[in-house]
PDB file of N, CA and C in Angstrom:
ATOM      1  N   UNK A   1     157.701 -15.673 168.127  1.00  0.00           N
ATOM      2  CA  UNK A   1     157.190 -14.335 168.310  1.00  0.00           C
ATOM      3  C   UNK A   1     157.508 -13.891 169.739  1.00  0.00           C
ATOM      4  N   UNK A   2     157.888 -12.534 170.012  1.00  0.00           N
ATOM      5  CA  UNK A   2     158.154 -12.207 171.265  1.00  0.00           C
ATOM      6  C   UNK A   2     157.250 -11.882 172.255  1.00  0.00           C
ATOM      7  N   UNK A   3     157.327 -12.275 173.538  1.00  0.00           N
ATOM      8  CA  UNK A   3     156.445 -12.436 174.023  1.00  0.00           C
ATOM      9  C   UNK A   3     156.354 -10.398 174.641  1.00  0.00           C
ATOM     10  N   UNK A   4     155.248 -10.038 175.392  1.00  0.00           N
ATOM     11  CA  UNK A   4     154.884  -8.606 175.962  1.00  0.00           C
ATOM     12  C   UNK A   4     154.715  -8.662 177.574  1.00  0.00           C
ATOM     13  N   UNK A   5     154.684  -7.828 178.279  1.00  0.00           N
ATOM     14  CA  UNK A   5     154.554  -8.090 179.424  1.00  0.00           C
ATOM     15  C   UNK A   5     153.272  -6.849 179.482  1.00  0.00           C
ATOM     16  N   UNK A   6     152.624  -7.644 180.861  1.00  0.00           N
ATOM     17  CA  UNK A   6     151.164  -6.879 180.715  1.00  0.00           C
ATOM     18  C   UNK A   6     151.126  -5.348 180.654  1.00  0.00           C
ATOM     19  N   UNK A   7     152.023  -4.138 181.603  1.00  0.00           N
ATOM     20  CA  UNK A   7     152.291  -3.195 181.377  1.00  0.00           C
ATOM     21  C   UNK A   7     152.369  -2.397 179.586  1.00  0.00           C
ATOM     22  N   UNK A   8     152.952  -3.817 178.831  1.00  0.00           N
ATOM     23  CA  UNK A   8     152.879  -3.441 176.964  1.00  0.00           C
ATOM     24  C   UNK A   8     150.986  -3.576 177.231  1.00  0.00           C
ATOM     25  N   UNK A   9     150.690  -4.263 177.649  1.00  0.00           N
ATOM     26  CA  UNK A   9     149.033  -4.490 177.127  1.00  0.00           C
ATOM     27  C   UNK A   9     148.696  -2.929 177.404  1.00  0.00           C
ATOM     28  N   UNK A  10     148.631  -2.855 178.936  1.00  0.00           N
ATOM     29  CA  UNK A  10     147.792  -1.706 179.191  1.00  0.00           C
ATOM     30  C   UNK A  10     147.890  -0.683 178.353  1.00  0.00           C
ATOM     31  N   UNK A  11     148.859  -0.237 177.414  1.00  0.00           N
ATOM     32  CA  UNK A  11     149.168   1.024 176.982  1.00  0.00           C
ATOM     33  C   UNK A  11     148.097   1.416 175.750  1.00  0.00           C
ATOM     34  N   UNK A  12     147.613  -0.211 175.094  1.00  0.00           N
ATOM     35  CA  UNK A  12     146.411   0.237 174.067  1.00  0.00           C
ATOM     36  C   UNK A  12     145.195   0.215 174.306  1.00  0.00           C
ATOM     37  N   UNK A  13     144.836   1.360 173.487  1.00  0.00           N
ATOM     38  CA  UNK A  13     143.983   1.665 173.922  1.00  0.00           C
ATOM     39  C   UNK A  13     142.740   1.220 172.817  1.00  0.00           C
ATOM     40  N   UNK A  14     141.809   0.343 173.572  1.00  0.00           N
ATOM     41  CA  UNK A  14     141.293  -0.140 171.606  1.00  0.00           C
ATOM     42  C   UNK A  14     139.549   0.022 172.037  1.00  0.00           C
ATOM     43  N   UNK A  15     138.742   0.627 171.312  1.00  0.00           N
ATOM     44  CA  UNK A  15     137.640   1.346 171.617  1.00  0.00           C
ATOM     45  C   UNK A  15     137.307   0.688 170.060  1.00  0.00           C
ATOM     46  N   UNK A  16     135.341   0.512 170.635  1.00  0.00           N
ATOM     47  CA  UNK A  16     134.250   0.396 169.357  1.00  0.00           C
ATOM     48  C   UNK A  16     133.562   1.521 169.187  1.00  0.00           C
ATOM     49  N   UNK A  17     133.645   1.690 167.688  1.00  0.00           N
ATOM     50  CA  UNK A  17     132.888   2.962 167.314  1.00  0.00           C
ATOM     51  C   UNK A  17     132.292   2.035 165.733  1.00  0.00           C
ATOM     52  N   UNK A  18     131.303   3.125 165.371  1.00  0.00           N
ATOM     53  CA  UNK A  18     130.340   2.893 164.326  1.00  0.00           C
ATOM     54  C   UNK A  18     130.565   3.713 162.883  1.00  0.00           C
ATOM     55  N   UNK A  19     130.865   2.669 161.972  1.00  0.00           N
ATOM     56  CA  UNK A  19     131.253   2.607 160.451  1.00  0.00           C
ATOM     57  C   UNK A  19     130.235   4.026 159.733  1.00  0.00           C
ATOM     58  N   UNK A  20     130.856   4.904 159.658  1.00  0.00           N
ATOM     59  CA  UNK A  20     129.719   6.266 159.030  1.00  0.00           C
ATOM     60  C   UNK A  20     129.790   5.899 157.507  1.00  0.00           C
ATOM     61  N   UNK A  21     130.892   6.128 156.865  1.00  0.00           N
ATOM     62  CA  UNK A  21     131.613   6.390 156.054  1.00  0.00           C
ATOM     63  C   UNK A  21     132.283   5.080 155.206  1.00  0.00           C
ATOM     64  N   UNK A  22     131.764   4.809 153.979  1.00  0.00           N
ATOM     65  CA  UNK A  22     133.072   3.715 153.056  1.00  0.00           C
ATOM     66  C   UNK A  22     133.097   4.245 151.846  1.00  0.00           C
ATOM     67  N   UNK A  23     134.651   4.346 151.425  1.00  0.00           N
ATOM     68  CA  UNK A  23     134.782   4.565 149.789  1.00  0.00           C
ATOM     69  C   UNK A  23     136.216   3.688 149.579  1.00  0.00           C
ATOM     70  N   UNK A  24     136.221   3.423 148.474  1.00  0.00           N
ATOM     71  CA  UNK A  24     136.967   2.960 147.576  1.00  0.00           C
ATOM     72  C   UNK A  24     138.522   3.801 147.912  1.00  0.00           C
ATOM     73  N   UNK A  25     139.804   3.207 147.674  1.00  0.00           N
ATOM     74  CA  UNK A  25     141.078   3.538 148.242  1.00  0.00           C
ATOM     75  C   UNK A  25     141.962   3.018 147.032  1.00  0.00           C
ATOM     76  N   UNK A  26     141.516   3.544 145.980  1.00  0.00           N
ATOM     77  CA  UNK A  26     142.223   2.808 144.889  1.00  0.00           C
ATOM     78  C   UNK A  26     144.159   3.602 145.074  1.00  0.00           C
ATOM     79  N   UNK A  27     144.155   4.011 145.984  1.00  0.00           N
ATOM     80  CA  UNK A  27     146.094   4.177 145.537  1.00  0.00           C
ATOM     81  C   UNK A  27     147.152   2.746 146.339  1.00  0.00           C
ATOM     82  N   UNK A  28     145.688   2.592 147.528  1.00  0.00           N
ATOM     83  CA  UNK A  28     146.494   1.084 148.438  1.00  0.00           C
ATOM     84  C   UNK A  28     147.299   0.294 147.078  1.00  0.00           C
ATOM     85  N   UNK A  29     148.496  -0.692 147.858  1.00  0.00           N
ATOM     86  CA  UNK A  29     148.478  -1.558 147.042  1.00  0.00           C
ATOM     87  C   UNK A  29     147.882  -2.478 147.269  1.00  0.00           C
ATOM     88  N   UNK A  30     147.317  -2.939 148.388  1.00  0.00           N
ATOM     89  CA  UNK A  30     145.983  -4.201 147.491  1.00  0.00           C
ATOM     90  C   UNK A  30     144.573  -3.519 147.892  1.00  0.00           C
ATOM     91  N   UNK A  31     143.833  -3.876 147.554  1.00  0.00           N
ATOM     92  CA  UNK A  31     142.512  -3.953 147.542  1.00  0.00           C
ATOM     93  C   UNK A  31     142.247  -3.223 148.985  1.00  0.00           C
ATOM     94  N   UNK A  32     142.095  -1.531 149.185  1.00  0.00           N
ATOM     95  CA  UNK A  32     141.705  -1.805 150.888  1.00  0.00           C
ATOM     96  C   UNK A  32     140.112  -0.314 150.335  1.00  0.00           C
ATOM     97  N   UNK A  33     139.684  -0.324 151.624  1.00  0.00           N
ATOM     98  CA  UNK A  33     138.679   0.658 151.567  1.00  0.00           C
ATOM     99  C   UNK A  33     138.875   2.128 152.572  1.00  0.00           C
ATOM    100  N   UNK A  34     138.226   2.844 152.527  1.00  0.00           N
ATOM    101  CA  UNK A  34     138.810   4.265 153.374  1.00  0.00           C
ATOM    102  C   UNK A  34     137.694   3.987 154.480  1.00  0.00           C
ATOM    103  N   UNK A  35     137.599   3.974 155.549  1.00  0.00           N
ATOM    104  CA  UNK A  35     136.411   3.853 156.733  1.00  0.00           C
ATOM    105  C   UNK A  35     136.665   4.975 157.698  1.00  0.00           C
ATOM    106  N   UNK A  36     135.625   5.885 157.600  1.00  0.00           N
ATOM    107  CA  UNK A  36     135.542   6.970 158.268  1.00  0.00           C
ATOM    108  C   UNK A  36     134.474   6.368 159.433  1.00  0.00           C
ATOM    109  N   UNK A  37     135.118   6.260 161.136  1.00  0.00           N
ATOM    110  CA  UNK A  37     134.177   5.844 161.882  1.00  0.00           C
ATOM    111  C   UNK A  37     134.103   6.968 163.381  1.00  0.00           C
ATOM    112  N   UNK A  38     133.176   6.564 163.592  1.00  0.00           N
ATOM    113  CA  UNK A  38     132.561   7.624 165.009  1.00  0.00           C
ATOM    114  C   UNK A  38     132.914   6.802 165.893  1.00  0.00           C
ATOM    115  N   UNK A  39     133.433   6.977 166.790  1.00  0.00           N
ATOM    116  CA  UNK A  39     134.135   6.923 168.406  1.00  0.00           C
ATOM    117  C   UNK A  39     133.659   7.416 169.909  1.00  0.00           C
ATOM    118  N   UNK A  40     132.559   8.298 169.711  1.00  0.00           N
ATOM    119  CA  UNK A  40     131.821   9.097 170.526  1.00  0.00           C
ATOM    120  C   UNK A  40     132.824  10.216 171.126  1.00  0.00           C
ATOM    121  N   UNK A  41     132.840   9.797 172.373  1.00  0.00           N
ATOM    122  CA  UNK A  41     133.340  10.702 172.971  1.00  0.00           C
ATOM    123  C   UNK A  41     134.834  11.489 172.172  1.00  0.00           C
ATOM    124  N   UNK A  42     135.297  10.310 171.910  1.00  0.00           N
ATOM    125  CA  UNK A  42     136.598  10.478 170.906  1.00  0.00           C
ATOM    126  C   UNK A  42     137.075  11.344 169.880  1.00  0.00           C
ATOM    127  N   UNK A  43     135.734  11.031 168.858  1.00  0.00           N
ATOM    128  CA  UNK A  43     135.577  12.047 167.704  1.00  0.00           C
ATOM    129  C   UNK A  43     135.643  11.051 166.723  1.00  0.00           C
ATOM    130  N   UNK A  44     135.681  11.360 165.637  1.00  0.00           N
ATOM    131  CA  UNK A  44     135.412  10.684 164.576  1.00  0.00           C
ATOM    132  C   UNK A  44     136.940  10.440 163.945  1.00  0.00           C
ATOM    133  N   UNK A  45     137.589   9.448 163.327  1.00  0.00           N
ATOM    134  CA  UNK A  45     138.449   8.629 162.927  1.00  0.00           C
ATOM    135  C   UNK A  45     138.580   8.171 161.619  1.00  0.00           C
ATOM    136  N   UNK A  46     139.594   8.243 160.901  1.00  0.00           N
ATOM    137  CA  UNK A  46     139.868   7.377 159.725  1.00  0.00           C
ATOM    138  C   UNK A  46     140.333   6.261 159.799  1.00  0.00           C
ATOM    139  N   UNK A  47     140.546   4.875 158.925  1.00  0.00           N
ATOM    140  CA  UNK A  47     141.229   4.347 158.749  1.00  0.00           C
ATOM    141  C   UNK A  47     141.379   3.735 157.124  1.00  0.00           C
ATOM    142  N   UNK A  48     142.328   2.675 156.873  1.00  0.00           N
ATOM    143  CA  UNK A  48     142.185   1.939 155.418  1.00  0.00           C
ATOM    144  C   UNK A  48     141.971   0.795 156.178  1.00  0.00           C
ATOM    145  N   UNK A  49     141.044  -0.167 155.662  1.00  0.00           N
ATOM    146  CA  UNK A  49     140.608  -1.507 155.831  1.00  0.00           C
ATOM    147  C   UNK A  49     141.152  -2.363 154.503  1.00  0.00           C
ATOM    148  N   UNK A  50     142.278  -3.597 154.614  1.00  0.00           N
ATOM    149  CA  UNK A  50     142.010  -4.480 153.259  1.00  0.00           C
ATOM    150  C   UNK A  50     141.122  -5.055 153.528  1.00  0.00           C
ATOM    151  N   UNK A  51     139.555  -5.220 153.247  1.00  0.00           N
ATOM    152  CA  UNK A  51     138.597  -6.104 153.941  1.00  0.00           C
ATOM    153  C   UNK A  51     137.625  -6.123 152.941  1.00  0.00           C
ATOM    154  N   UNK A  52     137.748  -5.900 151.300  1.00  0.00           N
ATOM    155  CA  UNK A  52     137.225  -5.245 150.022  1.00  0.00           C
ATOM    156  C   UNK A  52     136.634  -7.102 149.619  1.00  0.00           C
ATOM    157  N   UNK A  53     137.261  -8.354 149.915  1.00  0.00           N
ATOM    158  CA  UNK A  53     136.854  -9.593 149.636  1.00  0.00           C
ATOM    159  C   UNK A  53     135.603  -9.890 150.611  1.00  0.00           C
ATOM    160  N   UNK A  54     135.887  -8.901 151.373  1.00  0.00           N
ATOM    161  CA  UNK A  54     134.939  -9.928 152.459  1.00  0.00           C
ATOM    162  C   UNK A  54     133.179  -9.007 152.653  1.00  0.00           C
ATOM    163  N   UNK A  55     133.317  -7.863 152.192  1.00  0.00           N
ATOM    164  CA  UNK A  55     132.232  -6.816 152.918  1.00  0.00           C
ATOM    165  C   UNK A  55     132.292  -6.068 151.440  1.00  0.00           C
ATOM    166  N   UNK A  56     130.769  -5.815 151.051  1.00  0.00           N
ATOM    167  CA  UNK A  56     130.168  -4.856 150.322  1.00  0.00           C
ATOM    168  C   UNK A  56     130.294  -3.766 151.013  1.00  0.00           C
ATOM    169  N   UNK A  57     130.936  -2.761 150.236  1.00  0.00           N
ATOM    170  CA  UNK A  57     130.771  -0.867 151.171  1.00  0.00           C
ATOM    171  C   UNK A  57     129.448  -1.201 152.125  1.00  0.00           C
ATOM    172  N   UNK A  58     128.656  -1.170 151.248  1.00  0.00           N
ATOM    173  CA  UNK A  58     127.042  -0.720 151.731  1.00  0.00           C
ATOM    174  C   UNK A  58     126.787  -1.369 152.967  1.00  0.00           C
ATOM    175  N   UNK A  59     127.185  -2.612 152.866  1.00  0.00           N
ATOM    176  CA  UNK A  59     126.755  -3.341 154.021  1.00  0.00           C
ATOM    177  C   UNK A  59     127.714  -3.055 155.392  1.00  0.00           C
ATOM    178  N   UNK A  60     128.662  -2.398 154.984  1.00  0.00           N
ATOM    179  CA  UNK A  60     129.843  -1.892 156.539  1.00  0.00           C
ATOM    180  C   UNK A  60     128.866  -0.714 157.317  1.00  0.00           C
ATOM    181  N   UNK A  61     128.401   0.055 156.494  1.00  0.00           N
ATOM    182  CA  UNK A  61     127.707   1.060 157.095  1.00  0.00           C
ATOM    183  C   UNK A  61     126.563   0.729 158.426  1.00  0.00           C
ATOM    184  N   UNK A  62     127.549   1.648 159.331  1.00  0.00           N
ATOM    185  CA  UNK A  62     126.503   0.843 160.956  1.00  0.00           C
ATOM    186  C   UNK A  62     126.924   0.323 161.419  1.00  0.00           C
ATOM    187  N   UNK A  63     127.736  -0.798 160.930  1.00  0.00           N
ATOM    188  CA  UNK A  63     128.339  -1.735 161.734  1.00  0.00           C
ATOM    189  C   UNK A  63     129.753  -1.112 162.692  1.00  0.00           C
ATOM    190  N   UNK A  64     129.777  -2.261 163.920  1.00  0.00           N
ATOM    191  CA  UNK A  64     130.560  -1.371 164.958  1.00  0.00           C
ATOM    192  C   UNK A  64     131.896  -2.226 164.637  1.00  0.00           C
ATOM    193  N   UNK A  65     132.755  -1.884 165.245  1.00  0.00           N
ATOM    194  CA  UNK A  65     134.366  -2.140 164.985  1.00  0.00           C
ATOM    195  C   UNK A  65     135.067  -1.982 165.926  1.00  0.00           C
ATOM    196  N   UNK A  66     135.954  -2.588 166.017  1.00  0.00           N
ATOM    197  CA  UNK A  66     137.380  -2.296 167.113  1.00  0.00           C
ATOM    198  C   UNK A  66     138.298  -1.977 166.651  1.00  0.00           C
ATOM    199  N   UNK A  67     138.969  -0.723 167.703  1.00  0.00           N
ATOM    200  CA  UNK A  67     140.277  -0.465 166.505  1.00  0.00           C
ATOM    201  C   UNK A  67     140.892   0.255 167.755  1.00  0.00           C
ATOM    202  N   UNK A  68     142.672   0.390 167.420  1.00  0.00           N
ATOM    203  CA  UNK A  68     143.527   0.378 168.426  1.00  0.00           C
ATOM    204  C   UNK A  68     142.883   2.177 167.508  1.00  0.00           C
ATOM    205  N   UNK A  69     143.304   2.933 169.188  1.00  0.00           N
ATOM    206  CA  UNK A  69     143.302   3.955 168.693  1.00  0.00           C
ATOM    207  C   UNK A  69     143.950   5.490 168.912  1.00  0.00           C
ATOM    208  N   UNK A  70     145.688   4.684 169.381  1.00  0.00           N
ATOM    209  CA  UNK A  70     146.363   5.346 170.260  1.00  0.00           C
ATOM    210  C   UNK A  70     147.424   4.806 169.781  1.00  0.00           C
ATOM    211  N   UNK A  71     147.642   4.947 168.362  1.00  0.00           N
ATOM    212  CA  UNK A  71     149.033   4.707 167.378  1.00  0.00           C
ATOM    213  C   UNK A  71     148.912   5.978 166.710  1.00  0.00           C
ATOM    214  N   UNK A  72     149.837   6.409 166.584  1.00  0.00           N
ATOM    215  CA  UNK A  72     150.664   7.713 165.944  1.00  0.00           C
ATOM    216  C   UNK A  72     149.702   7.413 164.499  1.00  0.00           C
ATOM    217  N   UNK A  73     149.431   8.689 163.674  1.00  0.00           N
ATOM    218  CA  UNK A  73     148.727   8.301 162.088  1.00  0.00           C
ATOM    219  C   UNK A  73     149.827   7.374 161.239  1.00  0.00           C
ATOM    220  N   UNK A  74     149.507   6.975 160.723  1.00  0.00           N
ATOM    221  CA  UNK A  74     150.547   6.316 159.809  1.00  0.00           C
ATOM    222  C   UNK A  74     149.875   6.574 158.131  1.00  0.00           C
ATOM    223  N   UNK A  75     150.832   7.127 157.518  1.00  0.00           N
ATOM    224  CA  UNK A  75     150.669   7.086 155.403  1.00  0.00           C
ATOM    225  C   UNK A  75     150.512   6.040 155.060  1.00  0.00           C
ATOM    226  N   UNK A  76     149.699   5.945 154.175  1.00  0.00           N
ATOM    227  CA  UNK A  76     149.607   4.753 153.649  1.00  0.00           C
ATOM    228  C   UNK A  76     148.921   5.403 152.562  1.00  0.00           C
ATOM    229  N   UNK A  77     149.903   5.245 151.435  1.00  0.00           N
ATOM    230  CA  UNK A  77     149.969   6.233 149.923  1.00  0.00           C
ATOM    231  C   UNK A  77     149.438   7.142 150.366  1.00  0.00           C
ATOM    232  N   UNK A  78     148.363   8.086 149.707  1.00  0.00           N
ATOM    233  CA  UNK A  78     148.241   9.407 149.921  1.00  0.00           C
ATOM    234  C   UNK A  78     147.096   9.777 151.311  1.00  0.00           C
ATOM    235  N   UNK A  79     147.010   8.667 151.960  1.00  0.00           N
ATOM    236  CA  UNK A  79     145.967   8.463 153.043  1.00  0.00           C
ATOM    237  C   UNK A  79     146.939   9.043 154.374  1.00  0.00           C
ATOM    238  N   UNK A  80     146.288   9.247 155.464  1.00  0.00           N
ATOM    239  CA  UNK A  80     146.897   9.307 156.665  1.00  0.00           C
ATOM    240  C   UNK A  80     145.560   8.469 157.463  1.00  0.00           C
ATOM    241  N   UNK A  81     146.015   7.121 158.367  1.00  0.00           N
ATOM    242  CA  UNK A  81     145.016   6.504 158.752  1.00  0.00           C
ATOM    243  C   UNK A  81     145.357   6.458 160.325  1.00  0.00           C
ATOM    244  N   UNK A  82     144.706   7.344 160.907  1.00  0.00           N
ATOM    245  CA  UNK A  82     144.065   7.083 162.510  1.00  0.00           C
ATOM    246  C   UNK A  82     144.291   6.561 163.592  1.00  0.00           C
ATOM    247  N   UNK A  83     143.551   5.001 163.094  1.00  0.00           N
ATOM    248  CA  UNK A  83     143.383   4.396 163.712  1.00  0.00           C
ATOM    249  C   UNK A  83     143.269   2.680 163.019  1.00  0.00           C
ATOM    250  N   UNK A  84     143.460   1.624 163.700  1.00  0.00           N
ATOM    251  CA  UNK A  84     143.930   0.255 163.401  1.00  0.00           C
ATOM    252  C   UNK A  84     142.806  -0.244 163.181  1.00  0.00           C
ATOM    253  N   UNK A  85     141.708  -0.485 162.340  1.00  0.00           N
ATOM    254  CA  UNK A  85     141.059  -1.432 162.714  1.00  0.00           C
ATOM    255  C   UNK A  85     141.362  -3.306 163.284  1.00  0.00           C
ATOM    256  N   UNK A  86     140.885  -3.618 164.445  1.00  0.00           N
ATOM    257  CA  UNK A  86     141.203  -4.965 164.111  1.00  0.00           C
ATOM    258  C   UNK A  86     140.147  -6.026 163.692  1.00  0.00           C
ATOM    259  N   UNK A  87     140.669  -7.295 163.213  1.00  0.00           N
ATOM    260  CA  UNK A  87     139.748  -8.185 162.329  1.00  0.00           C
ATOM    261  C   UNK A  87     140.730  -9.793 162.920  1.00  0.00           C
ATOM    262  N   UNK A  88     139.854 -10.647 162.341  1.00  0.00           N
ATOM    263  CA  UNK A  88     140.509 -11.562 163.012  1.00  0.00           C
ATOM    264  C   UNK A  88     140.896 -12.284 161.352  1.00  0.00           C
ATOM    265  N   UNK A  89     142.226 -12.467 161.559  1.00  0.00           N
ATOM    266  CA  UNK A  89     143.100 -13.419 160.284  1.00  0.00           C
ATOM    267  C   UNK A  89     142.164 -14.260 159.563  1.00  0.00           C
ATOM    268  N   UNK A  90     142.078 -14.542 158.185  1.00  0.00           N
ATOM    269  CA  UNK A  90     141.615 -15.632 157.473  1.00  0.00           C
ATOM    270  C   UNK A  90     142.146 -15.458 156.134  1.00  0.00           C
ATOM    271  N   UNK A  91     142.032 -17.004 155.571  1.00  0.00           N
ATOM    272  CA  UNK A  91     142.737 -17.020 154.148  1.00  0.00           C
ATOM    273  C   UNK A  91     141.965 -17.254 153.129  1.00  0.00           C
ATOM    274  N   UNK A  92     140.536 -17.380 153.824  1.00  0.00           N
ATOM    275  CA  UNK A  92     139.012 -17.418 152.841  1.00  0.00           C
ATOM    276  C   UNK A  92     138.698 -16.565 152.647  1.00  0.00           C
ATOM    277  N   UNK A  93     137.629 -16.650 150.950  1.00  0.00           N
ATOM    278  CA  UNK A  93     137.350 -15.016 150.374  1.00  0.00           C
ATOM    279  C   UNK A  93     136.019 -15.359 150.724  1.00  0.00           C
ATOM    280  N   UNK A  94     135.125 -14.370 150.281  1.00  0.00           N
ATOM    281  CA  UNK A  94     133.610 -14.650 150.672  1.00  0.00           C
ATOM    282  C   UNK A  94     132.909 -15.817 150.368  1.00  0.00           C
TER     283      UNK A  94
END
């Protein structure tokens, strides 16, 4: 993997904001959810989460998150998503 030099670090910008919003994203191709989250000062944000194995909707609500939030929107099927959430890798389901 290639390595970055710190100048690549500084440029993201990755802020916690709080989960308002979960619904169902049935056009993804796998399993993801739609997460509409608050940012404060920022404004409020979309993203798609695949994270449907690990978290009941109900229970995301409130909870805070990190997410890069200074990437261009990107499509993802009929979605336009925001912002990145990040999560840390695993190959276990709940």
């Amino acid at each position: 993997m290639p390595t970055i030099e710190w100048q690549d670090f500084e440029k993201i910008d990755i802020r916690v904001g709080t989960i308002l919003e979960v619904s169902d994203f049935p056009k993804a191709k796998k399993p993801a959810y739609i997460l509409t989250i608050d940012f404060g000062d920022l404004g409020i944000r979309k993203s798609s989460a695949q994270i449907t194995h690990f978290y009941e909707k109900q229970e995301l609500i409130g909870r805070q998150v990190m997410a890069v939030v200074n990437f261009p929107p990107k499509q993802i099927a009929n979605f336009f998503s925001e912002c990145l959430v990040l999560g840390v890798y695993t190959d276990k389901k709940k």
